[in-house]
Protein backbone atom coordinates (compact mmCIF):
# COMPACT_ATOMS: atom_id res chain seq x y z
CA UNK A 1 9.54 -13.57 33.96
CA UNK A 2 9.27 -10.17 33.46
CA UNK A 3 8.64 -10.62 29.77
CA UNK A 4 5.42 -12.83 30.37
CA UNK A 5 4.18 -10.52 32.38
CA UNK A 6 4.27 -7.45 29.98
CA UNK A 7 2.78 -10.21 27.40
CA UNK A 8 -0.27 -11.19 29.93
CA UNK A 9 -0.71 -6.91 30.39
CA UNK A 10 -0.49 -6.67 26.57
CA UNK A 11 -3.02 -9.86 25.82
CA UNK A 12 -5.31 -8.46 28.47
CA UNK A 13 -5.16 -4.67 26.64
CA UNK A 14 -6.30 -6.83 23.57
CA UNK A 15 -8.80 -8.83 25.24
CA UNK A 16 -10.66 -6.06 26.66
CA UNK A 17 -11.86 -5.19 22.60
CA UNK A 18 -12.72 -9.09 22.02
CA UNK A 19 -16.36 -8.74 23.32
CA UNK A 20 -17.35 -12.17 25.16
CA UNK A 21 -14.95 -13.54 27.50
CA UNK A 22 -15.00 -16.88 25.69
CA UNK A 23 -12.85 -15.30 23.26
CA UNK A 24 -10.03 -14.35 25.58
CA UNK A 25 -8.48 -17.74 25.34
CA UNK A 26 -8.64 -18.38 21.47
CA UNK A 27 -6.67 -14.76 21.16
CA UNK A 28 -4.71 -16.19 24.19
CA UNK A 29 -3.57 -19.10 22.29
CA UNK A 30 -3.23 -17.86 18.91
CA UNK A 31 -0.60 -15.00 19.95
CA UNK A 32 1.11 -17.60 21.78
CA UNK A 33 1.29 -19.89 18.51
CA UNK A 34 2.51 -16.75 16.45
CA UNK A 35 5.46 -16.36 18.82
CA UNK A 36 6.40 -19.89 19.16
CA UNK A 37 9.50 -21.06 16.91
CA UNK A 38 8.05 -22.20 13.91
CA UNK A 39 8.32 -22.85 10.69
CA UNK A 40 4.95 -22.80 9.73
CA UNK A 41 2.29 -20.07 11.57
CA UNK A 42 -1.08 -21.66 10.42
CA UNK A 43 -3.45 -22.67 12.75
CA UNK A 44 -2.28 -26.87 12.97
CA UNK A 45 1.45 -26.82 13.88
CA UNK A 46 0.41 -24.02 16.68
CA UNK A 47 -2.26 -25.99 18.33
CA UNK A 48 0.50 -28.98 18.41
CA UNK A 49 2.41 -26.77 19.53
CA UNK A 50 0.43 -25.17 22.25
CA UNK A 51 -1.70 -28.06 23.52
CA UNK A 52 0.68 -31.18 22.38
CA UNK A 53 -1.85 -33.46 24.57
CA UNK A 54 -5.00 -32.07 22.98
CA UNK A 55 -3.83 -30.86 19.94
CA UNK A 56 -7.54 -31.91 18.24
CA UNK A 57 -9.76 -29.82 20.33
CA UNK A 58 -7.21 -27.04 20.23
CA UNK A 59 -7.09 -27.08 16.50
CA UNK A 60 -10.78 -26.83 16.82
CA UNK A 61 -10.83 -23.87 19.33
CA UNK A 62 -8.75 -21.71 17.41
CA UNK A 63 -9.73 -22.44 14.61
CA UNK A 64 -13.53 -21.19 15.63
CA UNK A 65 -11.64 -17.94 17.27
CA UNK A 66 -9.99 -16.92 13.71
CA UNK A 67 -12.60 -18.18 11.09
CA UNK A 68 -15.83 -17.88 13.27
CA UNK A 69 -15.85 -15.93 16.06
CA UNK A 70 -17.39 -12.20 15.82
CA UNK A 71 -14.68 -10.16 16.94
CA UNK A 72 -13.61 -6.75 15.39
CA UNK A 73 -10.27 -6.66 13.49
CA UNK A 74 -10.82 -3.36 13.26
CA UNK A 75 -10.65 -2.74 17.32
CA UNK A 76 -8.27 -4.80 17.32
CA UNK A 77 -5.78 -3.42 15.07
CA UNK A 78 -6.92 0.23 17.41
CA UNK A 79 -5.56 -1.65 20.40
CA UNK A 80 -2.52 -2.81 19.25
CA UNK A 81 -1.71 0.97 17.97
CA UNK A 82 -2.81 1.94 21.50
CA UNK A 83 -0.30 0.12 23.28
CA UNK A 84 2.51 0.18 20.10
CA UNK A 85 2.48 4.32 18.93
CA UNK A 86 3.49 5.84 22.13
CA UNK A 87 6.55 4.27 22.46
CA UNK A 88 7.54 5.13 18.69
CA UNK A 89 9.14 8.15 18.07
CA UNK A 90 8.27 10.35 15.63
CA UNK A 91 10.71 13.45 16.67
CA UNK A 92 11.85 13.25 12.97
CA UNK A 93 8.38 12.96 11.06
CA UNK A 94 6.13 10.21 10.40
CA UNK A 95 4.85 8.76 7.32
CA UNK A 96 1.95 6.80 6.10
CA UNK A 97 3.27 3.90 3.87
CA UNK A 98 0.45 2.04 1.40
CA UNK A 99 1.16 -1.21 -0.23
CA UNK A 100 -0.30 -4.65 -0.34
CA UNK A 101 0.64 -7.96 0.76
CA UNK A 102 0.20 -11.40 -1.34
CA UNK A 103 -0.56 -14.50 0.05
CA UNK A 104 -0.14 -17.62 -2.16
CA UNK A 105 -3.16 -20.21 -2.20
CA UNK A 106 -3.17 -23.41 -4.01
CA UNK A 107 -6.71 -23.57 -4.35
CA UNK A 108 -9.50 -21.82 -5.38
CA UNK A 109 -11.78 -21.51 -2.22
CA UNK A 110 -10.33 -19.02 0.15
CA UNK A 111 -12.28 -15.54 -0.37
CA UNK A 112 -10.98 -13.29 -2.81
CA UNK A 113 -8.37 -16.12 -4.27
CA UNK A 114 -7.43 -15.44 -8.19
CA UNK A 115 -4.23 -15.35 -10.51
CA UNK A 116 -2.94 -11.87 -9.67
CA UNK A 117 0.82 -10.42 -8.76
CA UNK A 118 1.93 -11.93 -5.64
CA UNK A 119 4.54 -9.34 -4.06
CA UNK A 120 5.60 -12.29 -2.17
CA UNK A 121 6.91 -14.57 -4.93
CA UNK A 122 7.24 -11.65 -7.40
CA UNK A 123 5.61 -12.99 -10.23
CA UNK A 124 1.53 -13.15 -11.07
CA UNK A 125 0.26 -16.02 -9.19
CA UNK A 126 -2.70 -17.60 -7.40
CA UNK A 127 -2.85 -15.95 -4.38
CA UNK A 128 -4.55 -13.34 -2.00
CA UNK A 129 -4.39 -10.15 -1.69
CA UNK A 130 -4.74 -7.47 1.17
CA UNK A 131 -3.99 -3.97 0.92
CA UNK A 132 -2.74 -2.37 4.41
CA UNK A 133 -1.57 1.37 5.97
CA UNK A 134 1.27 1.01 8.08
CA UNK A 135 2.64 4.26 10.39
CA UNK A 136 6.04 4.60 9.97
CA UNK A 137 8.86 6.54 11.91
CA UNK A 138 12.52 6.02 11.70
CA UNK A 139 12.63 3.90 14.00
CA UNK A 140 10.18 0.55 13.03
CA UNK A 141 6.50 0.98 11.59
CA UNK A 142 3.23 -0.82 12.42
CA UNK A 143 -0.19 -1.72 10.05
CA UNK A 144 -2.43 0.01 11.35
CA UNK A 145 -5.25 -0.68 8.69
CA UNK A 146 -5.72 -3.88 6.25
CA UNK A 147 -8.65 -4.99 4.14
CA UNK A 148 -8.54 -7.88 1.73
CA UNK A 149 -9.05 -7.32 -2.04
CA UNK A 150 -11.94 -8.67 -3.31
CA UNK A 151 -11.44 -8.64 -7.44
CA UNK A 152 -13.78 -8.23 -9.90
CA UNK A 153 -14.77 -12.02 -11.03
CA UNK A 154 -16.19 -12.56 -7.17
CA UNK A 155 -17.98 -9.61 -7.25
CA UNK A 156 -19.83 -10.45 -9.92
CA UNK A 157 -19.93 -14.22 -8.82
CA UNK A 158 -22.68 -14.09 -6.49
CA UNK A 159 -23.24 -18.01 -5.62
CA UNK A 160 -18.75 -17.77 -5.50
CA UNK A 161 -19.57 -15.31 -2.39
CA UNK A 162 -22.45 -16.64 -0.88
CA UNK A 163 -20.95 -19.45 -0.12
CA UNK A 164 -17.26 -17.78 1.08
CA UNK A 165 -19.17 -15.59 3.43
CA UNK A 166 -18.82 -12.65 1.64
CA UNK A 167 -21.18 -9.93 2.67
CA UNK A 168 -23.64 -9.53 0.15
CA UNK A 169 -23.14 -5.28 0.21
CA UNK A 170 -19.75 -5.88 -0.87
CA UNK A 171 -18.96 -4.14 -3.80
CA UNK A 172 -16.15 -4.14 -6.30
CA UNK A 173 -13.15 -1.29 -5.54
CA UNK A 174 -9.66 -1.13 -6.79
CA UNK A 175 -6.51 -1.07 -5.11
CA UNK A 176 -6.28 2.67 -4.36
CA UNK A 177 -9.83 3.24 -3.73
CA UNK A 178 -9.45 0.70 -0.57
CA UNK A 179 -6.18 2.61 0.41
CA UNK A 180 -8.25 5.85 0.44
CA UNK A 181 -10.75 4.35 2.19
CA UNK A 182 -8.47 3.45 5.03
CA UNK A 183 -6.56 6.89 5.40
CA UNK A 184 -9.74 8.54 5.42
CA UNK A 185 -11.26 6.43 7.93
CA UNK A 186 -7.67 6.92 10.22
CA UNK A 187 -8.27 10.53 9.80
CA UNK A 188 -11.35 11.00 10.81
CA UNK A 189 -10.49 8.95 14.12
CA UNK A 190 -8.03 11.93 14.58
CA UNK A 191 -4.50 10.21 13.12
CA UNK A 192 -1.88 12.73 12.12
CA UNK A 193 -1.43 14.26 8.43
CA UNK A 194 2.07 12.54 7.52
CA UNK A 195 3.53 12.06 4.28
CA UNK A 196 1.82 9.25 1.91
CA UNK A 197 4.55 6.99 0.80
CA UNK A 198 3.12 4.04 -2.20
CA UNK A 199 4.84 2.47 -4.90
CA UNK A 200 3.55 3.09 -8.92
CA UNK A 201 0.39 0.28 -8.39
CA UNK A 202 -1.27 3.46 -6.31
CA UNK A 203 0.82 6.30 -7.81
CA UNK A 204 -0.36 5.87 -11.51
CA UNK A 205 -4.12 6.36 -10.23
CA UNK A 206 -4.60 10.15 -10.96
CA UNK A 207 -7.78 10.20 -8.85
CA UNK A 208 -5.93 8.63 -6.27
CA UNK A 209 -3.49 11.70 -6.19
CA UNK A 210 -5.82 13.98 -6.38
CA UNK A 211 -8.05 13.09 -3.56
CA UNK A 212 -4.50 12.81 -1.21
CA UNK A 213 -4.35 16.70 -1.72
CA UNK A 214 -7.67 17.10 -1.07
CA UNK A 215 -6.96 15.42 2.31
CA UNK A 216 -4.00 17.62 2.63
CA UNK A 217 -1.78 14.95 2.31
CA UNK A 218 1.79 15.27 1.08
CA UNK A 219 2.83 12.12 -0.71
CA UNK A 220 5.94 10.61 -2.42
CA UNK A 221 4.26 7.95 -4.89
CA UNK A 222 5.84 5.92 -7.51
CA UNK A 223 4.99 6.11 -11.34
CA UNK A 224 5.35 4.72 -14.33
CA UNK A 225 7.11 6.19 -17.67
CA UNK A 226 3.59 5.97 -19.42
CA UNK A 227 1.83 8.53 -17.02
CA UNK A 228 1.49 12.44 -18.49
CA UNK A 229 2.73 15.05 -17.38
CA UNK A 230 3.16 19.00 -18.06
CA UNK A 231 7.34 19.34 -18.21
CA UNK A 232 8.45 23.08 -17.39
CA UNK A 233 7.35 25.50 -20.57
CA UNK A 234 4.45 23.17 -21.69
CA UNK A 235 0.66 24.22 -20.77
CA UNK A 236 -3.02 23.25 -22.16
CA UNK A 237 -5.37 25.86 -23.90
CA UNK A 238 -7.51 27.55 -21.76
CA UNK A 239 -11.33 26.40 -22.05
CA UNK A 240 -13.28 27.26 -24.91
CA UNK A 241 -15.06 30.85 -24.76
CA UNK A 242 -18.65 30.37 -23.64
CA UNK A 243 -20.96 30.70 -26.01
CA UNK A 244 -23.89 31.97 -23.82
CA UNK A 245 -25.61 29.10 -23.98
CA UNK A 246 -25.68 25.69 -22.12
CA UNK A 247 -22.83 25.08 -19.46
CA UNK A 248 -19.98 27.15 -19.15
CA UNK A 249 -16.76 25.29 -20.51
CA UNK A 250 -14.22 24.69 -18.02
CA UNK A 251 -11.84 21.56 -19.61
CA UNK A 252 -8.64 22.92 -21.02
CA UNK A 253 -7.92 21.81 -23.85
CA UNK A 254 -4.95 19.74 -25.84
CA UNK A 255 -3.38 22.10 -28.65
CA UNK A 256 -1.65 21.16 -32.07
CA UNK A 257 1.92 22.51 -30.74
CA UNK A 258 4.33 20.52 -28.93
CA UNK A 259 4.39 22.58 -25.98
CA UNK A 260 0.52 22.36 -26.01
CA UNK A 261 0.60 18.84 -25.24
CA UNK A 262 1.70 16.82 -22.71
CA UNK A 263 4.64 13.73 -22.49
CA UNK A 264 5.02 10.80 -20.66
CA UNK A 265 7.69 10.37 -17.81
CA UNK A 266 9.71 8.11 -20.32
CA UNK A 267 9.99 11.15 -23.00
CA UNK A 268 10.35 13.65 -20.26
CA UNK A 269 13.59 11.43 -18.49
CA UNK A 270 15.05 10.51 -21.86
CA UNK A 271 15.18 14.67 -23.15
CA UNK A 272 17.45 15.07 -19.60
CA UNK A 273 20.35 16.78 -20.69
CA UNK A 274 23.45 14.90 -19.33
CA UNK A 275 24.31 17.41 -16.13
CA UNK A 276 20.90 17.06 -14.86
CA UNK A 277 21.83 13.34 -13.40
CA UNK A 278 23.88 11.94 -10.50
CA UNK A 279 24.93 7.95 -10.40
CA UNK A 280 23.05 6.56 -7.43
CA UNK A 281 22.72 2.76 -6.13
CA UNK A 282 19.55 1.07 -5.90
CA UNK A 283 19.84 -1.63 -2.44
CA UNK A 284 17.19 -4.50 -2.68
CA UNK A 285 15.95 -6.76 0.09
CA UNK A 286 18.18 -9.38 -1.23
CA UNK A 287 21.30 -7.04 -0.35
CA UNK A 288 22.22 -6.76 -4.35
CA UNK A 289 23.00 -3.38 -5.99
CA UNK A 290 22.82 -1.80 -9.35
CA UNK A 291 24.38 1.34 -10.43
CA UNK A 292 21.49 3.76 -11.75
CA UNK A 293 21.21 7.78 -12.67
CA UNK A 294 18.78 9.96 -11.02
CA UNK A 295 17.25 13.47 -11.66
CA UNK A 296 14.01 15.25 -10.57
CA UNK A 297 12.20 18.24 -12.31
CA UNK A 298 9.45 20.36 -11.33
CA UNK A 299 6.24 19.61 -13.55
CA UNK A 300 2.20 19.48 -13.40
CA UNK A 301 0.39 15.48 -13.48
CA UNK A 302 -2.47 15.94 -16.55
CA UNK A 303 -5.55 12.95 -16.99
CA UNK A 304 -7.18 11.63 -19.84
CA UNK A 305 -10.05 14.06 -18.61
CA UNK A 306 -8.92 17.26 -18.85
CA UNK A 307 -9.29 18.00 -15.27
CA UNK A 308 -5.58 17.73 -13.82
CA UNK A 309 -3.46 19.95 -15.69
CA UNK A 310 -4.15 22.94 -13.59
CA UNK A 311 -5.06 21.92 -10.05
CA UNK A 312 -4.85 25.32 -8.15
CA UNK A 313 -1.67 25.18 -10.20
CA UNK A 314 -0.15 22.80 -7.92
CA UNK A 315 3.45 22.02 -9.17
CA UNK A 316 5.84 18.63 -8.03
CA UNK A 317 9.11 17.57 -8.15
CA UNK A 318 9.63 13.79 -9.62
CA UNK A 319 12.37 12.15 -9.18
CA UNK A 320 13.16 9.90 -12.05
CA UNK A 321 15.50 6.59 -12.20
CA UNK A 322 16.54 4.32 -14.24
CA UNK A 323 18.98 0.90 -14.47
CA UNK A 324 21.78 2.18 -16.71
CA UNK A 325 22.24 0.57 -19.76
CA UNK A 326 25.12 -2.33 -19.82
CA UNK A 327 25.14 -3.14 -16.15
CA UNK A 328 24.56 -5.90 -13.89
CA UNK A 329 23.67 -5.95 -10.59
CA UNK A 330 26.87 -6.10 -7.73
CA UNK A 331 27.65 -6.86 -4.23
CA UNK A 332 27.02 -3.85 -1.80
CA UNK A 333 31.01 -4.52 -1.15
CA UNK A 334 31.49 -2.80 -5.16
CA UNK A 335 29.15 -0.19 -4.59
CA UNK A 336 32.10 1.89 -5.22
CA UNK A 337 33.13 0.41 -8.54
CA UNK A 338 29.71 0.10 -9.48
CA UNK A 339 29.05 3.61 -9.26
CA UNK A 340 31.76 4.33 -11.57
CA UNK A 341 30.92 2.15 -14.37
């Protein structure tokens, strides 16, 4: 009892951001749907569920509320942090953790549906995809921002669109330029400065890490061994000397000398010497292990453009990892043997 009636305060919270009180019970229903025991959570088996006498005109109704009906995801997802954030606890930091979500499709209608990596099955696949900000403390985290990714073949499909319902001021952006969007947009509605926290599919993107410490973000992102960077004793040239005429140069410049150049992760790991790593174990959401090394070093990122090598001179430690060579993957039970292979 007292359960439903913290759930009819918490569905009338959300209600209150719906607009027109037709849509109370279509929000109503579909949270009641989400909660019911399951196997599938699509709009069919919870109308059945919900209304077993009418399931048609309930299948109807809720379908209007999620496909049709004008509400605001975006107030939406603002209530829900409302009534979820103060009871989290963030005595021991906060973070803000990027990433996106995949949702297989079989066909080819749904908006924004194309062969692309599904995070879900773990292999490229046809599928959606939404990238979403969650808040995180130690304790549990909650999306608090999600847009879906519209690739490049609908945006230049216009009739595709038109007929999905995709605005027609919709333009094309990547992955990380969506993910800025969102942070930017929590900021400015007064969220917190925590830690960024993405894997290498948003970490690679130098622009991406560049415009996080012009937010005056911290961040912990993931890269790959083919991104550049400036290892401890190697630096560009300075700009060419001006000339006195036309602009004043102000890209450094790639010399002939090793140390004038810059390496990839790969080459910097690899040159390691031997006392610079400690065995670690990686855990996986399917509770397997593999023994790996790990190191960090302090070093500068560097572009294609000539631009990042000396960004207010702004240094970071990377961590780098990788499977050692031989292995297999073990039982968290042989952590312990694992560790000493």
């Amino acid at each position: 009892m007292k359960e439903l009636i913290e759930f009819e305060r918490y569905m009338a919270h959300l209600c209150a951001g719906l607009g027109h009180s037709d849509r109370h019970a279509g929000l109503r229903g579909y949270c009641t749907g989400l909660m019911a025991p399951l196997q599938r959570k699509s709009v069919e088996p919870m109308a059945a569920h919900v209304a077993p006498g009418s399931t048609r005109s309930k299948h109807q109704s809720l379908h209007h509320f999620v496909a049709d009906s004008p509400w605001s995801d975006d107030e939406m997802l603002m209530r829900v942090a409302q009534w979820v954030v103060p009871a989290m606890d963030f005595s021991n930091g906060g973070w803000w953790i990027i990433d996106d979500t995949g949702f297989p499709k079989q066909g080819t209608h749904s908006v924004g549906v194309t062969r692309q990596y599904c995070g879900m099955l773990g292999k490229q696949d046809n599928c959606q995809v939404a990238v979403s900000v969650s808040l995180a403390s130690e304790g549990g985290s909650l999306p608090v921002a999600w847009r879906l990714y519209l690739p490049k073949e609908w945006c230049e499909d216009a009739a595709r669109s038109a007929k999905a319902g995709v605005p027609k001021d919709l333009a094309f952006a990547t992955k990380p330029a969506i993910a800025l969007a969102q942070i930017e947009q929590l900021l400015n509605q007064g969220a917190p400065r925590h830690c960024v926290l993405a894997d290498a599919g948003y970490g690679t993107d130098t622009a991406f890490r560049e415009r996080l410490s012009e937010l005056g973000l911290a961040y912990a992102v993931g890269v790959t061994g083919q991104v550049s960077v400036w290892p401890p004793g190697h630096a560009p040239l300075a700009p060419e000397v001006y000339s006195g005429r036309g602009n004043v140069p102000t890209l450094q410049r790639l010399g002939e000398l090793a140390h004038q150049r810059p390496i990839s992760m790969k080459e910097l790991a690899l040159a390691l010497p031997a006392s610079q790593w400690v065995c670690c174990i990686q855990d996986i959401a399917t509770r397997r292990s593999w023994p790996s090394v790990q190191s960090s070093v302090e070093l500068r990122p560097w572009s294609t453009d000539g631009k990042s090598a000396d960004l207010d001179h702004r240094r970071a430690e990377i961590p780098c990892t990788y499977r050692r060579p031989g292995t297999r993957r073990v039982n968290r039970n042989r952590r312990r043997e694992a560790c000493a292979v």
